[in-house]
C-alpha atoms as a PDB file:
ATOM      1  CA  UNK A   1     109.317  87.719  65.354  1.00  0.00           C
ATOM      2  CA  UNK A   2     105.877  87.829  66.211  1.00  0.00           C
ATOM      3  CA  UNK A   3     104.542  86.745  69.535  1.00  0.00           C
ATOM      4  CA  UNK A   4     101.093  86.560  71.337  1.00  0.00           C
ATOM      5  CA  UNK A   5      99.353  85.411  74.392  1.00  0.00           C
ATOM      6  CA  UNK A   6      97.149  82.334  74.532  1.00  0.00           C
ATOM      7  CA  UNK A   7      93.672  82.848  75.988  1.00  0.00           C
ATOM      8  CA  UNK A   8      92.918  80.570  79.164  1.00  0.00           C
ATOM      9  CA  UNK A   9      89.741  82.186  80.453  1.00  0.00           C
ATOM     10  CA  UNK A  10      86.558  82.648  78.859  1.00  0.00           C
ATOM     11  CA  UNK A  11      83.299  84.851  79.441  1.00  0.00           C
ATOM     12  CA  UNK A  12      79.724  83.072  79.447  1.00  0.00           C
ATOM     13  CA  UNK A  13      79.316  83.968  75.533  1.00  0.00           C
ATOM     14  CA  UNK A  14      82.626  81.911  74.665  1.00  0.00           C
ATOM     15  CA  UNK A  15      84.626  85.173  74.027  1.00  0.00           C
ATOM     16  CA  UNK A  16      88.085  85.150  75.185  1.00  0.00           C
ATOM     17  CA  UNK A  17      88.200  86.793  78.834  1.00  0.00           C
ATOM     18  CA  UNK A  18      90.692  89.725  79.448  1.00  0.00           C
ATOM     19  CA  UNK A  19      91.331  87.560  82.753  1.00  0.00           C
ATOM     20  CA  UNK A  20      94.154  85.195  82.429  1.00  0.00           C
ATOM     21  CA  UNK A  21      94.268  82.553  84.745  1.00  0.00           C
ATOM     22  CA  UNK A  22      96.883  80.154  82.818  1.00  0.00           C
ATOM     23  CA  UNK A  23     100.441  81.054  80.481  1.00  0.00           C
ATOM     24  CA  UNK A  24     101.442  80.164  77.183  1.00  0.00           C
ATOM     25  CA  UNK A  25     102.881  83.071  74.715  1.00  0.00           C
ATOM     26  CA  UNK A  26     103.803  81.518  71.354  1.00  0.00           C
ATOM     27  CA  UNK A  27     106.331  82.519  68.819  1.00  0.00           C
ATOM     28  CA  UNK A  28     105.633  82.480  65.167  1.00  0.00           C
ATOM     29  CA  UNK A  29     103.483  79.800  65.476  1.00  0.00           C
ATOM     30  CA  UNK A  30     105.902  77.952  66.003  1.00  0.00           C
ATOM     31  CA  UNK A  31     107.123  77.800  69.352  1.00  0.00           C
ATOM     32  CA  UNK A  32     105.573  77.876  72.877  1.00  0.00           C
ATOM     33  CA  UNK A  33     107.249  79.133  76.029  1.00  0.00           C
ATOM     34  CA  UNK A  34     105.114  77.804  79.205  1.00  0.00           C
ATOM     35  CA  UNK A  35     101.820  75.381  78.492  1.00  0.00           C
ATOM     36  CA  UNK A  36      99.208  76.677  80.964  1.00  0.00           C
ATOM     37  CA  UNK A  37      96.832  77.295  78.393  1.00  0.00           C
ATOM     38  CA  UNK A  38      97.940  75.803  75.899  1.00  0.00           C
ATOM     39  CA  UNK A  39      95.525  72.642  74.629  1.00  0.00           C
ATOM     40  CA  UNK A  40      92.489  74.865  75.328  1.00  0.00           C
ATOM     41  CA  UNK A  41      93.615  78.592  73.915  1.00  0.00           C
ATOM     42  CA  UNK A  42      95.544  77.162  70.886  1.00  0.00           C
ATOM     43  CA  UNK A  43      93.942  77.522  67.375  1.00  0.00           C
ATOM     44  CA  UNK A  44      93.663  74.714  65.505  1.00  0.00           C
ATOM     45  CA  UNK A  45      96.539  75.581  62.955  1.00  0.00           C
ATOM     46  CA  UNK A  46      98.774  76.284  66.128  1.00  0.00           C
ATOM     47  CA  UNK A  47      97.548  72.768  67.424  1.00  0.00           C
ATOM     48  CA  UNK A  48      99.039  71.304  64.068  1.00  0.00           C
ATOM     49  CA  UNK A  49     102.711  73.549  64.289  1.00  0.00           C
ATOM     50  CA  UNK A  50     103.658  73.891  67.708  1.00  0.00           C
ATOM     51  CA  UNK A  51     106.014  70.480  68.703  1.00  0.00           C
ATOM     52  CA  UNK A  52     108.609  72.892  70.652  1.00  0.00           C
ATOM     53  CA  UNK A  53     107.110  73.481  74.302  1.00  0.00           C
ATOM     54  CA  UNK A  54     109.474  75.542  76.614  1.00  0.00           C
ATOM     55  CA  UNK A  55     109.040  75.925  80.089  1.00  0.00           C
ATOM     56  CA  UNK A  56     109.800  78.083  82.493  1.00  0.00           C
ATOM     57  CA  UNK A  57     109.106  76.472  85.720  1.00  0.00           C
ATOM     58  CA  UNK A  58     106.635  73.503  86.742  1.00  0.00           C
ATOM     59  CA  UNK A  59     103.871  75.477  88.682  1.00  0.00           C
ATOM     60  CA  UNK A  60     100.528  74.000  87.353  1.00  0.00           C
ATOM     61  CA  UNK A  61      99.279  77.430  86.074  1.00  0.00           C
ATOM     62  CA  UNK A  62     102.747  77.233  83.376  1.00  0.00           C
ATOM     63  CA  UNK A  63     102.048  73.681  82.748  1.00  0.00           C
ATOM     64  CA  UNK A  64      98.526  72.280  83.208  1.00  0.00           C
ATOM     65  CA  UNK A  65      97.608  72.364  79.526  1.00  0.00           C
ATOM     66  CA  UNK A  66     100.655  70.094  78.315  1.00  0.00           C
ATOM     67  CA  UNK A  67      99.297  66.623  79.148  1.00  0.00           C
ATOM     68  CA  UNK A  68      96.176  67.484  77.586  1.00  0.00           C
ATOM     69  CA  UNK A  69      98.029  68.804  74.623  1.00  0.00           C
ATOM     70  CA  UNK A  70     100.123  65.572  73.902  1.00  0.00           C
ATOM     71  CA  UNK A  71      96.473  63.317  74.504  1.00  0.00           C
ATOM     72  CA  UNK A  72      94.311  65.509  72.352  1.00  0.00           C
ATOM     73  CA  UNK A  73      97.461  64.727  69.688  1.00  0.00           C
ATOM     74  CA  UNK A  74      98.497  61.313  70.596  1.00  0.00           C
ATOM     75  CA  UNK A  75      97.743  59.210  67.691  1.00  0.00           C
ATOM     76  CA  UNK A  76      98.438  61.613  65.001  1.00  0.00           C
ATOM     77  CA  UNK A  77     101.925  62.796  66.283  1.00  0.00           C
ATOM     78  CA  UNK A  78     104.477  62.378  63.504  1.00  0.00           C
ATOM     79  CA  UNK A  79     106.977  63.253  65.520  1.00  0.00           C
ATOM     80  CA  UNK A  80     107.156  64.382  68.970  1.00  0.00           C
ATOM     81  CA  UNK A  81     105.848  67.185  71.033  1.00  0.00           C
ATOM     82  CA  UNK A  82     109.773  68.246  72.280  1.00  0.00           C
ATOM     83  CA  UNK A  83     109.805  69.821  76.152  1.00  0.00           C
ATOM     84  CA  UNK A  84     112.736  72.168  76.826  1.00  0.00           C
ATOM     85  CA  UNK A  85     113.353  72.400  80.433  1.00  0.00           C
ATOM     86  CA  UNK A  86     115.458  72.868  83.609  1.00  0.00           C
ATOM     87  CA  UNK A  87     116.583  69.151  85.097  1.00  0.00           C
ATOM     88  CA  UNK A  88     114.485  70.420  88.190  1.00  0.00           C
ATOM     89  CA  UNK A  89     111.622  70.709  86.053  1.00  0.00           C
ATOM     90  CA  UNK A  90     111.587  68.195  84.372  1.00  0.00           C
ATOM     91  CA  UNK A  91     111.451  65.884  87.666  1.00  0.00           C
ATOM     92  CA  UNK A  92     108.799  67.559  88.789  1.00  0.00           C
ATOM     93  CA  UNK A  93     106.609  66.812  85.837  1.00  0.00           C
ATOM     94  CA  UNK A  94     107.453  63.054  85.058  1.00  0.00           C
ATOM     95  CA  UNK A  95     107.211  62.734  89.355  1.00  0.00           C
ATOM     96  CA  UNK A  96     103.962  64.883  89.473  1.00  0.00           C
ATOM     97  CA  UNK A  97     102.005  64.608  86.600  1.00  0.00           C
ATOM     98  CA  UNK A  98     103.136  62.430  83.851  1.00  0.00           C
ATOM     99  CA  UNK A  99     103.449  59.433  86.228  1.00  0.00           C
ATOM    100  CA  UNK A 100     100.057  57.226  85.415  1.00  0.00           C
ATOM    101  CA  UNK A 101      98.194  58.272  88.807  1.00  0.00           C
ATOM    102  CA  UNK A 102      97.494  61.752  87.564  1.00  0.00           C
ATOM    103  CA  UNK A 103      98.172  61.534  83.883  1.00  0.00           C
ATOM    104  CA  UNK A 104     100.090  58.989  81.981  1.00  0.00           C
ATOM    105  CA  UNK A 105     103.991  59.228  81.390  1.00  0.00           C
ATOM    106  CA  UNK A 106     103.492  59.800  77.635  1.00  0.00           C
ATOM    107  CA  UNK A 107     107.511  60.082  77.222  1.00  0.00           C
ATOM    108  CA  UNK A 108     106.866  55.524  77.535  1.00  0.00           C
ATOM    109  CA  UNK A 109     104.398  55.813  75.251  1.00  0.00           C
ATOM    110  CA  UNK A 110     104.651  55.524  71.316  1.00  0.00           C
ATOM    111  CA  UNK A 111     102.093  55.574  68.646  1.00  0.00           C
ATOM    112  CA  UNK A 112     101.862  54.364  65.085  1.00  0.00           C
ATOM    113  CA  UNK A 113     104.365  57.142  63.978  1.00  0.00           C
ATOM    114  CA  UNK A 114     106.958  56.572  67.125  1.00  0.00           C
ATOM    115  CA  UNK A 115     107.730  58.840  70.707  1.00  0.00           C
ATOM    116  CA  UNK A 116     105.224  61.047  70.810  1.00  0.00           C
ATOM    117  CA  UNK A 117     107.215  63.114  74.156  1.00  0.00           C
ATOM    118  CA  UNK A 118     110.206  63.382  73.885  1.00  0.00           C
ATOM    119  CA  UNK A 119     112.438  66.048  76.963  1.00  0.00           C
ATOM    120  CA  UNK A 120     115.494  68.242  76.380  1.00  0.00           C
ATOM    121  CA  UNK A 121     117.170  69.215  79.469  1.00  0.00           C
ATOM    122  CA  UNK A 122     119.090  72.948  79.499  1.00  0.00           C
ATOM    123  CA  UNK A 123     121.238  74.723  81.669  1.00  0.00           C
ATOM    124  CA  UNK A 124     120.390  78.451  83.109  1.00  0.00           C
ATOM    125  CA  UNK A 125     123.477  80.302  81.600  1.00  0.00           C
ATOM    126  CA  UNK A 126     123.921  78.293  78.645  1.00  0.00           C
ATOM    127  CA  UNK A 127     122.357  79.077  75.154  1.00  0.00           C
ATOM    128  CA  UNK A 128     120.488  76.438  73.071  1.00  0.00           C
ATOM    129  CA  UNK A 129     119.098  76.827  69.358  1.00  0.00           C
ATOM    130  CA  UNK A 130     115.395  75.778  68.793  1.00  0.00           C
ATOM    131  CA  UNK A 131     114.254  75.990  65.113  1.00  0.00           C
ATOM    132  CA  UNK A 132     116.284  79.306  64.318  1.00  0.00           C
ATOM    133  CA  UNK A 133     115.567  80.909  67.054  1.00  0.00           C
ATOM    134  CA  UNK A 134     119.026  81.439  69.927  1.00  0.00           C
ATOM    135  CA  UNK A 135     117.357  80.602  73.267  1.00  0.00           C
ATOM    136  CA  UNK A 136     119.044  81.846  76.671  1.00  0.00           C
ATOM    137  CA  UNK A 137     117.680  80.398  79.958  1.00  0.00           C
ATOM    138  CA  UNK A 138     118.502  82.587  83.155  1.00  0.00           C
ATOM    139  CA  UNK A 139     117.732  81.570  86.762  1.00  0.00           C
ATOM    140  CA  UNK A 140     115.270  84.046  88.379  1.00  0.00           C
ATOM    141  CA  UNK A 141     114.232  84.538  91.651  1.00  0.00           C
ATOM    142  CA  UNK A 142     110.778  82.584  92.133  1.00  0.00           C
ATOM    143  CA  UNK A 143     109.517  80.153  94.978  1.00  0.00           C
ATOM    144  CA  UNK A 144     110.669  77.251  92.947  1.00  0.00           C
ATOM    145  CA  UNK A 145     113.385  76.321  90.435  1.00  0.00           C
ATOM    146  CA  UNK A 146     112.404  79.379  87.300  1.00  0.00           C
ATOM    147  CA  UNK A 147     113.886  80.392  84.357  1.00  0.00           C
ATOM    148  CA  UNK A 148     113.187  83.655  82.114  1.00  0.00           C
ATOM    149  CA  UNK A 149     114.378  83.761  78.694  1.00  0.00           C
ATOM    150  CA  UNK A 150     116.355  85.948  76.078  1.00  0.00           C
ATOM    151  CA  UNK A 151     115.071  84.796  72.751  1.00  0.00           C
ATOM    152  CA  UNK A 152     116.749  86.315  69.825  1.00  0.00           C
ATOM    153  CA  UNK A 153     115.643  85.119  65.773  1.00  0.00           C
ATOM    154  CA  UNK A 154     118.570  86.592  64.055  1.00  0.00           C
ATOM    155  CA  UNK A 155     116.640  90.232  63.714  1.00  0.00           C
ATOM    156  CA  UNK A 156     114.811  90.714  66.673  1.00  0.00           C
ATOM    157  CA  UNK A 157     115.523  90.007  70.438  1.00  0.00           C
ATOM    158  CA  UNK A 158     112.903  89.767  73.418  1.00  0.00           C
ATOM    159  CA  UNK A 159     113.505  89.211  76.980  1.00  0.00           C
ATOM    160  CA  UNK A 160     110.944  87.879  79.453  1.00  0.00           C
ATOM    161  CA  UNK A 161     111.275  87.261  83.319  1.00  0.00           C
ATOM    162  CA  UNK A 162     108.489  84.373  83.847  1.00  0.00           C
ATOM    163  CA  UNK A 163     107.472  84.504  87.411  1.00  0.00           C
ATOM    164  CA  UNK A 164     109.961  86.557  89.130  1.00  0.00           C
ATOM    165  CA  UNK A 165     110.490  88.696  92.549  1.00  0.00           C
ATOM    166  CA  UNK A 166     113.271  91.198  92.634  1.00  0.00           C
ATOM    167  CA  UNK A 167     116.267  89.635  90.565  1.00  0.00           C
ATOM    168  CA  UNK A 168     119.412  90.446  89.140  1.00  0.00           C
ATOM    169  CA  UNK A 169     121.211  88.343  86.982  1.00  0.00           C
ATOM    170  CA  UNK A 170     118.385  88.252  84.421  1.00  0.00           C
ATOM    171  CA  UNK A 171     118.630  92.415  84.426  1.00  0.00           C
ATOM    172  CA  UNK A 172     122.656  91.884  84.137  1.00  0.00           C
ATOM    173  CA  UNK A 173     122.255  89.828  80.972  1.00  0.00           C
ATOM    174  CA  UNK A 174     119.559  92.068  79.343  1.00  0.00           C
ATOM    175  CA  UNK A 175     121.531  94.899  79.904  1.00  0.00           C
ATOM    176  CA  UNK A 176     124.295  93.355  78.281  1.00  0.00           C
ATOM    177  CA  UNK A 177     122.750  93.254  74.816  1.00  0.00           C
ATOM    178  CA  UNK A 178     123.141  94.693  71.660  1.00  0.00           C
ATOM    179  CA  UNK A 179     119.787  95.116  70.800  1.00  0.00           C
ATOM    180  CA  UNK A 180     116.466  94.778  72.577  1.00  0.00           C
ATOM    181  CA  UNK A 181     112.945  94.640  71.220  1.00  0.00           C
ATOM    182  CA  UNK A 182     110.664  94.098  73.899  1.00  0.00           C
ATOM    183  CA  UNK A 183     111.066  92.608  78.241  1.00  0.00           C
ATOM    184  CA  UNK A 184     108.007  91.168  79.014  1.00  0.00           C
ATOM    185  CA  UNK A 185     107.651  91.569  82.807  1.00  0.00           C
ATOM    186  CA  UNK A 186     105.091  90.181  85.486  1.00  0.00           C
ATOM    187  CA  UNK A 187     103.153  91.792  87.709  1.00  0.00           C
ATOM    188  CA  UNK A 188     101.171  89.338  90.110  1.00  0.00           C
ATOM    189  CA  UNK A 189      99.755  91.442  92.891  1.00  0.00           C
ATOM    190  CA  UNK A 190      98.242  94.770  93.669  1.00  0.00           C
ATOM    191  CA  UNK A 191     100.598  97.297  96.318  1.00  0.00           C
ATOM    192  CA  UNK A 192      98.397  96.156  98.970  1.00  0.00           C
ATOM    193  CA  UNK A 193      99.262  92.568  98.865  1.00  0.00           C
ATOM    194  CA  UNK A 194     102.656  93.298  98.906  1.00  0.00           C
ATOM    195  CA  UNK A 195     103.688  90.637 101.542  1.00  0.00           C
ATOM    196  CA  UNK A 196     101.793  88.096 100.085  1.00  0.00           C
ATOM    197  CA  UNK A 197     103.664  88.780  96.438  1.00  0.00           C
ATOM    198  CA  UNK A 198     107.120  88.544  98.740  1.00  0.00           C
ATOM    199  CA  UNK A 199     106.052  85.184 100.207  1.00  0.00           C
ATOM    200  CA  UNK A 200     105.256  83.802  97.181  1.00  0.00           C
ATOM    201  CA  UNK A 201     107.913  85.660  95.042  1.00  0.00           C
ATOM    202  CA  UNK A 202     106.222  87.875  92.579  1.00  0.00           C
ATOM    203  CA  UNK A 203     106.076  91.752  91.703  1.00  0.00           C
ATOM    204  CA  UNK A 204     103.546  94.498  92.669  1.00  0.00           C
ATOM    205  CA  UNK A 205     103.390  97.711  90.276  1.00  0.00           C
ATOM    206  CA  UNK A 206     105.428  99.848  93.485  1.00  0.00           C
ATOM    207  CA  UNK A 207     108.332  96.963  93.338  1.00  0.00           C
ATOM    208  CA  UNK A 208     108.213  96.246  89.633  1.00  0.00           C
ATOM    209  CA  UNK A 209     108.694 100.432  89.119  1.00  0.00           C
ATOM    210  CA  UNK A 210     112.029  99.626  90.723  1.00  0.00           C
ATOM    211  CA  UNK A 211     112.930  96.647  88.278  1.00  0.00           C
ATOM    212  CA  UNK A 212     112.520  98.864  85.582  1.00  0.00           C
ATOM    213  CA  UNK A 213     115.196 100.706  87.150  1.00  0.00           C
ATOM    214  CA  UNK A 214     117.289  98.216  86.910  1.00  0.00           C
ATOM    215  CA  UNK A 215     116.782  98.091  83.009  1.00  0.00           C
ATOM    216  CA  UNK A 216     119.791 100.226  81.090  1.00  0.00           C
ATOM    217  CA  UNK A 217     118.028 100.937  78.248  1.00  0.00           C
ATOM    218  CA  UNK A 218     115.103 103.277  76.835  1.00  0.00           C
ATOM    219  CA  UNK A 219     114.235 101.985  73.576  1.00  0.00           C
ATOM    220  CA  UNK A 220     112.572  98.838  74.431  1.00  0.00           C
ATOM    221  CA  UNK A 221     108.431  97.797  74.646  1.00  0.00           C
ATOM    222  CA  UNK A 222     107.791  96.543  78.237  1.00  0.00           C
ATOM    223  CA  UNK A 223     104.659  94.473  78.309  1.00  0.00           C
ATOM    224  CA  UNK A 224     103.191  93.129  81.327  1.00  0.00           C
ATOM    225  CA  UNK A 225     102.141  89.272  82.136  1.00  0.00           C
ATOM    226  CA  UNK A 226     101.038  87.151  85.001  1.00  0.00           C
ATOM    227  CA  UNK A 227      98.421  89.596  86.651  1.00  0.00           C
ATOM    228  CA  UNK A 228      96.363  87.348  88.919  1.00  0.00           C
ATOM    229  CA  UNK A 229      93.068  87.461  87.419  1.00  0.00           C
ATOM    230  CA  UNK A 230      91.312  88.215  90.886  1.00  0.00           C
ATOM    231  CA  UNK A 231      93.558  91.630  91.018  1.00  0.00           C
ATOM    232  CA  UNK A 232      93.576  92.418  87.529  1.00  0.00           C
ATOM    233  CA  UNK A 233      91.803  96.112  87.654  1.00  0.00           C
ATOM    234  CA  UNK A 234      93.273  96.956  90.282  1.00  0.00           C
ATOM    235  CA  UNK A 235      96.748  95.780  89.214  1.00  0.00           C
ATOM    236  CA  UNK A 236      96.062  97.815  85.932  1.00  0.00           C
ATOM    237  CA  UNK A 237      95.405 100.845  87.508  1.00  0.00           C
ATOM    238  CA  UNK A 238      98.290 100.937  89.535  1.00  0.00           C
ATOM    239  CA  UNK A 239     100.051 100.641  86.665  1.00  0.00           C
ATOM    240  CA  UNK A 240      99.024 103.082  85.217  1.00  0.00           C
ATOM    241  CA  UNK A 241      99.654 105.521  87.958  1.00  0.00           C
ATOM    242  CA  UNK A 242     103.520 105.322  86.996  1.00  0.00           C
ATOM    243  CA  UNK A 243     102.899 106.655  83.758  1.00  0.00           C
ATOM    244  CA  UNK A 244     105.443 104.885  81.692  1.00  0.00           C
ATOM    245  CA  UNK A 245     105.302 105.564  78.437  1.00  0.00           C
ATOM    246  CA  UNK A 246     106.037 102.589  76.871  1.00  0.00           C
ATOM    247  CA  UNK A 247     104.685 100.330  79.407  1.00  0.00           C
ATOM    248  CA  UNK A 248     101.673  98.291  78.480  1.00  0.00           C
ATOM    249  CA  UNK A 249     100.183  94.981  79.613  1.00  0.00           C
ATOM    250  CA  UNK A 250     100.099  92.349  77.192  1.00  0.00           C
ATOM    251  CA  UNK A 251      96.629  91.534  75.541  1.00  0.00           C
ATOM    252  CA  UNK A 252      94.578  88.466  74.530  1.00  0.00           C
ATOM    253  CA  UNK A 253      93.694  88.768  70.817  1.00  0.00           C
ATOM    254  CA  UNK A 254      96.748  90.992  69.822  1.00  0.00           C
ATOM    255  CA  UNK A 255      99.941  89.671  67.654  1.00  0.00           C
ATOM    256  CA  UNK A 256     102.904  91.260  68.158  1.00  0.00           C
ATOM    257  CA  UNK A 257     105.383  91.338  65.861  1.00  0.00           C
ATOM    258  CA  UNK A 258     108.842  93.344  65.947  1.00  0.00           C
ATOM    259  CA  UNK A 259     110.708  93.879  62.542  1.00  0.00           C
ATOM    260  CA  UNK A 260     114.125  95.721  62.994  1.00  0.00           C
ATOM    261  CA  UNK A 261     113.774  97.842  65.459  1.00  0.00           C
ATOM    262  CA  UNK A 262     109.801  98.757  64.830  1.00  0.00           C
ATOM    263  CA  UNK A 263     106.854  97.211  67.294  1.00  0.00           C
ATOM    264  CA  UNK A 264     103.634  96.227  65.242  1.00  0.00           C
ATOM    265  CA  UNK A 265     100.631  95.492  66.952  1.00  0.00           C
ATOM    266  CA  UNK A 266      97.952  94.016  65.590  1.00  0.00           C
ATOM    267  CA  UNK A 267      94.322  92.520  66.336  1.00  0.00           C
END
């Protein structure tokens, strides 16, 4: 399984920014879970594989790059761009976005080749299969309706928690597993804003120190997401003040790819 993080944010010179204001991690190519950045970070091979959009939750920095996705492939769709979500998410984007006043509602629209959006509602709790890979939704404990994942490809299993504050269920099915790869984890806020990541239901490097806690096992990567750009050095020195080994935040321009039980990391 190989994975990697879309770039959304980009320095003066066009190089990708180590700032990440959007999400979108894709999956062999193949597969993308959350579409924040994902019209303007994609390359253009991924622009020609990727139909299989997952998403976590609707806020606009998981989701913003979707509409512009489907338009930028509208007439040459030869089959449809397929969006896996919660039924609460789903309403939220065909009520908020894909409704004509701020985008059109491409799931009534067809080209030469037919649909070219096309939903597919799942349950938290309940497994679905997506192009070979076993996909496990669990309800997490954001502002809004949220789901992290368990995605397992028959040889290697990852867990991530999306946008998250303290939660337990999604640490109660992790543990639960016979083998784990990699959690990917956010971390939104610095200690210092730690009321503001409560109101708004994300982790701080002091409160995500105690989710790790919560995680049974020691033979797992855990990569960091979701640092606020704004906070980001700050963020990443806190972090690493708690001197986790295998802790590490996840990086624009790296692949990687787990194989058994081995980590490879590549630029």
């Amino acid at each position: 399984m190989k994975l990697e993080i879309l770039p959304s944010t980009f320095e003066r010179d066009g190089a990708a920014a180590r700032r990440q204001h959007l999400t979108t991690l894709v999956i062999d190519d193949m597969v993308a879970i959350d579409a924040g950045s994902l019209a303007v970070g994609c390359t253009e091979r991924q622009r020609q594989t990727i139909r299989d959009v997952v998403i976590s939750h609707a806020h606009l920095d998981h989701v913003a790059g979707l509409p512009l996705f489907v338009d930028d492939l509208f007439a040459t769709l030869e089959e449809p761009v397929r969006v896996y979500a919660a039924a609460e998410v789903i309403a939220v984007l065909e009520e908020h976005i894909f409704n004509w006043s701020v985008y059109p509602r491409f799931s009534e629209l067809e080209n030469d080749f037919g649909p070219v959006l096309r939903y597919t509602m799942f349950t938290p709790g309940r497994e679905f299969e997506l192009k070979g890979y076993t996909i496990l939704p669990i309800e997490v404990n954001h502002k809004v309706p949220s789901c992290g994942f368990i995605i397992n490809d028959g040889s290697a299993t990852i867990a991530l928690t999306g946008d998250t504050a303290p939660t337990e269920v999604f640490w109660e099915r992790v543990n639960g597993l016979d083998r784990l790869d990699a959690v990917l984890v956010e971390c939104a806020f610095p200690d210092e804003l730690n009321d503001l990541a409560l109101t708004s239901h994300h982790l701080t490097p002091k409160v995500l120190a105690q989710e790790i806690e919560k995680l049974d096992r020691t033979d797992c990567e855990i990569l960091i997401t979701n640092i606020k750009p704004a906070y980001r050095d700050q963020v990443c020195s806190e972090l690493a003040a708690l001197k986790m080994d295998r802790l590490d935040v996840i990086r624009v321009g790296r692949q990687y790819s787990w194989f058994g039980a081995d980590l490879r990391v590549s630029r």
